[in-house]
Protein backbone atom coordinates (compact mmCIF):
# COMPACT_ATOMS: atom_id res chain seq x y z
CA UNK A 1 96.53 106.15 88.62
CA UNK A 2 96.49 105.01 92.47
CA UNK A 3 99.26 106.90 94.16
CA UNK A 4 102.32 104.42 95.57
CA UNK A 5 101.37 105.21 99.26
CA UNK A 6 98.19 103.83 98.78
CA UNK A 7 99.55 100.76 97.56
CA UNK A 8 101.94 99.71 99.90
CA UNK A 9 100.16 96.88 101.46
CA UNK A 10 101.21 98.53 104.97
CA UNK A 11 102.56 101.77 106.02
CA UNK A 12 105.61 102.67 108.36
CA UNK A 13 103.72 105.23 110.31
CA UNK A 14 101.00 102.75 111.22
CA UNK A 15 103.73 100.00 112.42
CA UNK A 16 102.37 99.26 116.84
CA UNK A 17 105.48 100.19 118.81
CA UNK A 18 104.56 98.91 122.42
CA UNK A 19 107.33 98.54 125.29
CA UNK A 20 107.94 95.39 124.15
CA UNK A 21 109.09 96.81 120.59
CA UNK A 22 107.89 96.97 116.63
CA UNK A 23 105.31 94.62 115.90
CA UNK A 24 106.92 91.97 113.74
CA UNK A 25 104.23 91.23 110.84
CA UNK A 26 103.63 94.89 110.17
CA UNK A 27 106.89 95.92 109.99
CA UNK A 28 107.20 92.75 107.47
CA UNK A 29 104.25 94.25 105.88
CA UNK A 30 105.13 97.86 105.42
CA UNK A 31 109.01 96.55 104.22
CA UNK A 32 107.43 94.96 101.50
CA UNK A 33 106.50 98.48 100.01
CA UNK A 34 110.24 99.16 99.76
CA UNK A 35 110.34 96.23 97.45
CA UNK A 36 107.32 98.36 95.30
CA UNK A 37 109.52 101.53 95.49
CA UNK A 38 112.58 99.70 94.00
CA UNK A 39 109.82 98.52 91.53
CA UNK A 40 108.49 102.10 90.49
CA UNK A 41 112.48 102.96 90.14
CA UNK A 42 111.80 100.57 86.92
CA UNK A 43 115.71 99.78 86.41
CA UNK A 44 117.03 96.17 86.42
CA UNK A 45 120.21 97.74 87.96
CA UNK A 46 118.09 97.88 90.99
CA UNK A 47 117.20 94.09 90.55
CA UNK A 48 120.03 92.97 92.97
CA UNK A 49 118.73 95.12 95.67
CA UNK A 50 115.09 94.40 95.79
CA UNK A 51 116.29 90.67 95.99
CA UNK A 52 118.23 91.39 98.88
CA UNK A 53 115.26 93.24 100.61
CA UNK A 54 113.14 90.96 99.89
CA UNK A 55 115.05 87.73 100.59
CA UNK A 56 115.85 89.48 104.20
CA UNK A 57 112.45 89.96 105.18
CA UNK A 58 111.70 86.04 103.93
CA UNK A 59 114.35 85.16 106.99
CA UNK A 60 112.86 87.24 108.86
CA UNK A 61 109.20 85.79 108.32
CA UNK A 62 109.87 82.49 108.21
CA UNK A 63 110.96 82.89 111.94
CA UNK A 64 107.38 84.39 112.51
CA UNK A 65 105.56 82.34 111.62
CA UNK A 66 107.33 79.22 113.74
CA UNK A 67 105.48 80.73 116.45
CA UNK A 68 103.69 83.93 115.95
CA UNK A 69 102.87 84.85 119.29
CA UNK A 70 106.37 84.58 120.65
CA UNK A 71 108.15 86.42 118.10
CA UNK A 72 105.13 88.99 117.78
CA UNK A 73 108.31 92.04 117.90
CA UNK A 74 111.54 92.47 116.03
CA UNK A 75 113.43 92.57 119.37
CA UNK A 76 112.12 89.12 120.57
CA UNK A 77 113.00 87.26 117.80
CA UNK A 78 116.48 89.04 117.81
CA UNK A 79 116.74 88.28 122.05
CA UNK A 80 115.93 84.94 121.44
CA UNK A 81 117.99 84.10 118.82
CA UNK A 82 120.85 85.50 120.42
CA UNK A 83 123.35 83.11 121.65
CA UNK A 84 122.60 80.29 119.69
CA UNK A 85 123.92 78.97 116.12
CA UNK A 86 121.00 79.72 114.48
CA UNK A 87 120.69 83.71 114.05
CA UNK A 88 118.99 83.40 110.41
CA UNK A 89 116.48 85.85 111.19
CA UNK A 90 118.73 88.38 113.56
CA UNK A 91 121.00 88.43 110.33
CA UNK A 92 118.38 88.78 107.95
CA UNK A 93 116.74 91.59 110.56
CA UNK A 94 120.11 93.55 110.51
CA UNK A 95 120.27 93.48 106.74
CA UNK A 96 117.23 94.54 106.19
CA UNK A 97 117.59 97.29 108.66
CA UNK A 98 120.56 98.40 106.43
CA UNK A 99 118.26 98.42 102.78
CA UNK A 100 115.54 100.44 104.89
CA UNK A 101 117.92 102.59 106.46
CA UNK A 102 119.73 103.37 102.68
CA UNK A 103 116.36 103.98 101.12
CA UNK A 104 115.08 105.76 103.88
CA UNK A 105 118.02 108.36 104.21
CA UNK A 106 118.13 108.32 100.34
CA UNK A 107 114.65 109.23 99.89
CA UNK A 108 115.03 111.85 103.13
CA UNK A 109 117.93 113.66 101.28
CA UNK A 110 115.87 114.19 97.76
CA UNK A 111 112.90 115.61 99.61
CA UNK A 112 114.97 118.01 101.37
CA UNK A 113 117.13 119.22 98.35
CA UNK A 114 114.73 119.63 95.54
CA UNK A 115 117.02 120.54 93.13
CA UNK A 116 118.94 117.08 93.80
CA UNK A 117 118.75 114.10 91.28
CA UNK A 118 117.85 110.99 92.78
CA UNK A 119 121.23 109.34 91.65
CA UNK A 120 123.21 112.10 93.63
CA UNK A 121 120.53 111.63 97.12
CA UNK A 122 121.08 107.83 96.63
CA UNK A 123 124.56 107.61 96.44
CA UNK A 124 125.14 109.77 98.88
CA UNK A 125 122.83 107.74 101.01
CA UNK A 126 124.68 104.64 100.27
CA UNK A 127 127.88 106.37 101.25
CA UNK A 128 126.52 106.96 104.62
CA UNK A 129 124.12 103.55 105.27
CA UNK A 130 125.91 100.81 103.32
CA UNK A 131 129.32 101.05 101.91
CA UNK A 132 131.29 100.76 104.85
CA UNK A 133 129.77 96.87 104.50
CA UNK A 134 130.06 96.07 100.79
CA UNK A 135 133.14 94.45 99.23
CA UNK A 136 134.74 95.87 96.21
CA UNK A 137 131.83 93.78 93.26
CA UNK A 138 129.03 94.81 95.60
CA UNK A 139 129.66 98.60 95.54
CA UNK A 140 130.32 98.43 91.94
CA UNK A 141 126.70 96.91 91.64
CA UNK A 142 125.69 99.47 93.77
CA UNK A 143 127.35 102.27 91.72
CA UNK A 144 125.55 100.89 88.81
CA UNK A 145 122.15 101.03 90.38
CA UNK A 146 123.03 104.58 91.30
CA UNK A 147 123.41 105.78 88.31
CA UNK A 148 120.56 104.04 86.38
CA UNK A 149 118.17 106.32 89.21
CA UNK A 150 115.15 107.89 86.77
CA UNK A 151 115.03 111.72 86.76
CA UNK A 152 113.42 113.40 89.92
CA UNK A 153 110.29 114.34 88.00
CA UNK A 154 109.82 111.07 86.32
CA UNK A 155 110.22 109.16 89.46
CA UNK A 156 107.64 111.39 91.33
CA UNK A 157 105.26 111.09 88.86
CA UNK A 158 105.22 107.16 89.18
CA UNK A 159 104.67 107.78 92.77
CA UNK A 160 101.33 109.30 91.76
CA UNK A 161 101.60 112.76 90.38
CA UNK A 162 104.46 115.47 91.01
CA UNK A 163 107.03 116.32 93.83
CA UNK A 164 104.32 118.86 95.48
CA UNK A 165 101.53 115.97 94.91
CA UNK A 166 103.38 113.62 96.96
CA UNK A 167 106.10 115.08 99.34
CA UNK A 168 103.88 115.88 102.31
CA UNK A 169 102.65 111.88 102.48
CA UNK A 170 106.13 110.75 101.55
CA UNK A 171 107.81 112.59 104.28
CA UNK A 172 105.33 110.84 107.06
CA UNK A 173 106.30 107.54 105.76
CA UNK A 174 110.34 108.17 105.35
CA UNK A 175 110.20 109.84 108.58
CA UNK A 176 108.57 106.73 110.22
CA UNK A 177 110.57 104.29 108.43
CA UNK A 178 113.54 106.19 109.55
CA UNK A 179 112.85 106.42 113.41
CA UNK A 180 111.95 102.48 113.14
CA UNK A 181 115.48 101.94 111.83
CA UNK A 182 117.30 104.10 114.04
CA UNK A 183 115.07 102.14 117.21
CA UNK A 184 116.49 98.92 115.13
CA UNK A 185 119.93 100.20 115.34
CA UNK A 186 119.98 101.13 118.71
CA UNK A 187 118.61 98.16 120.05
CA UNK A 188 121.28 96.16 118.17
CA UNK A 189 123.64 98.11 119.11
CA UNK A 190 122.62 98.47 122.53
CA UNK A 191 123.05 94.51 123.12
CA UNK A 192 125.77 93.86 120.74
CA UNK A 193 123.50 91.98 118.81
CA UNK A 194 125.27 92.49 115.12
CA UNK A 195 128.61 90.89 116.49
CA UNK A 196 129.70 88.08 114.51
CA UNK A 197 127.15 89.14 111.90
């Protein structure tokens, strides 16, 4: 069986970060192998999440590819989107920054406690990244999904063999996923670009 991180049509720690920020289409790219992790998590508690994932990085492509070489970063679609009515993609952008940032710090926290289920690194993960956000049927979804997590061993084997098989390459890409987020974040944050959103 192919391993997962040789799936993923594009990985985090390959996403070009120039001065002028995080290339748009890879990012796109390597977001869509969250959508395959939510996939190899093989619950249909998860369903409403991978739809949200995905349907945020549609938004976020469909601004793309309007004009390709202008929006060729993250940050220049959000800068030019910002103050005007139309901020489809900058929301879309944000939310997805959220789902990225939940499955990064959920898949961060199971790595780094191997004795830890992957409902327990999840939820706690979602405590940090995503409740403060949710209304009170959303977080029961979420709490759902949570617990419908596969066993540690189970889910590392569908990555492509066991924990020790596949930590060392999964750590690179969480790691890089994570530092793409938290350049996300700061950048919105930075220009107040998640106000009103």
């Amino acid at each position: 069986m192919q391993r997962f991180l040789d799936r993923v049509p594009f990985k985090f720690n390959d996403v070009a970060v120039t001065d002028a920020g995080i290339n748009t289409d890879e990012f796109l790219r390597a977001a869509q192998g969250v959508v395959m992790l939510f996939d190899e998590l093989g619950s249909a508690a998860f369903l409403p999440v991978k739809s949200d994932i995905e349907g945020n990085i549609g938004k976020v492509r469909a601004k793309f590819l309007t004009n390709p070489l202008q929006y060729d970063t993250l940050e220049k679609i959000i800068t030019a989107e910002a103050g005007t009515k139309d901020r489809t993609a900058t929301q879309g952008l944000l939310w997805l920054k959220r789902g990225l940032d939940f499955t990064a710090k959920g898949i961060a926290r199971n790595i780094a406690q191997p004795g830890e289920e992957l409902s327990e690194s999840f939820t706690e993960a979602y405590r940090l990244t995503l409740k403060e956000f949710h209304n009170f049927i959303i977080k029961g979804v979420f709490n759902m999904a949570m617990k419908a997590c596969p066993a540690r061993k189970d889910f590392y084997a569908k990555l492509g063999g066991s924990y020790e098989d596949i930590v060392d390459d999964l750590r690179v890409w969480v790691d890089a996923l994570q530092k793409l987020v938290d350049s996300l974040s700061e950048f919105y944050r930075k220009g107040a670009y998640d106000k009103g959103l």
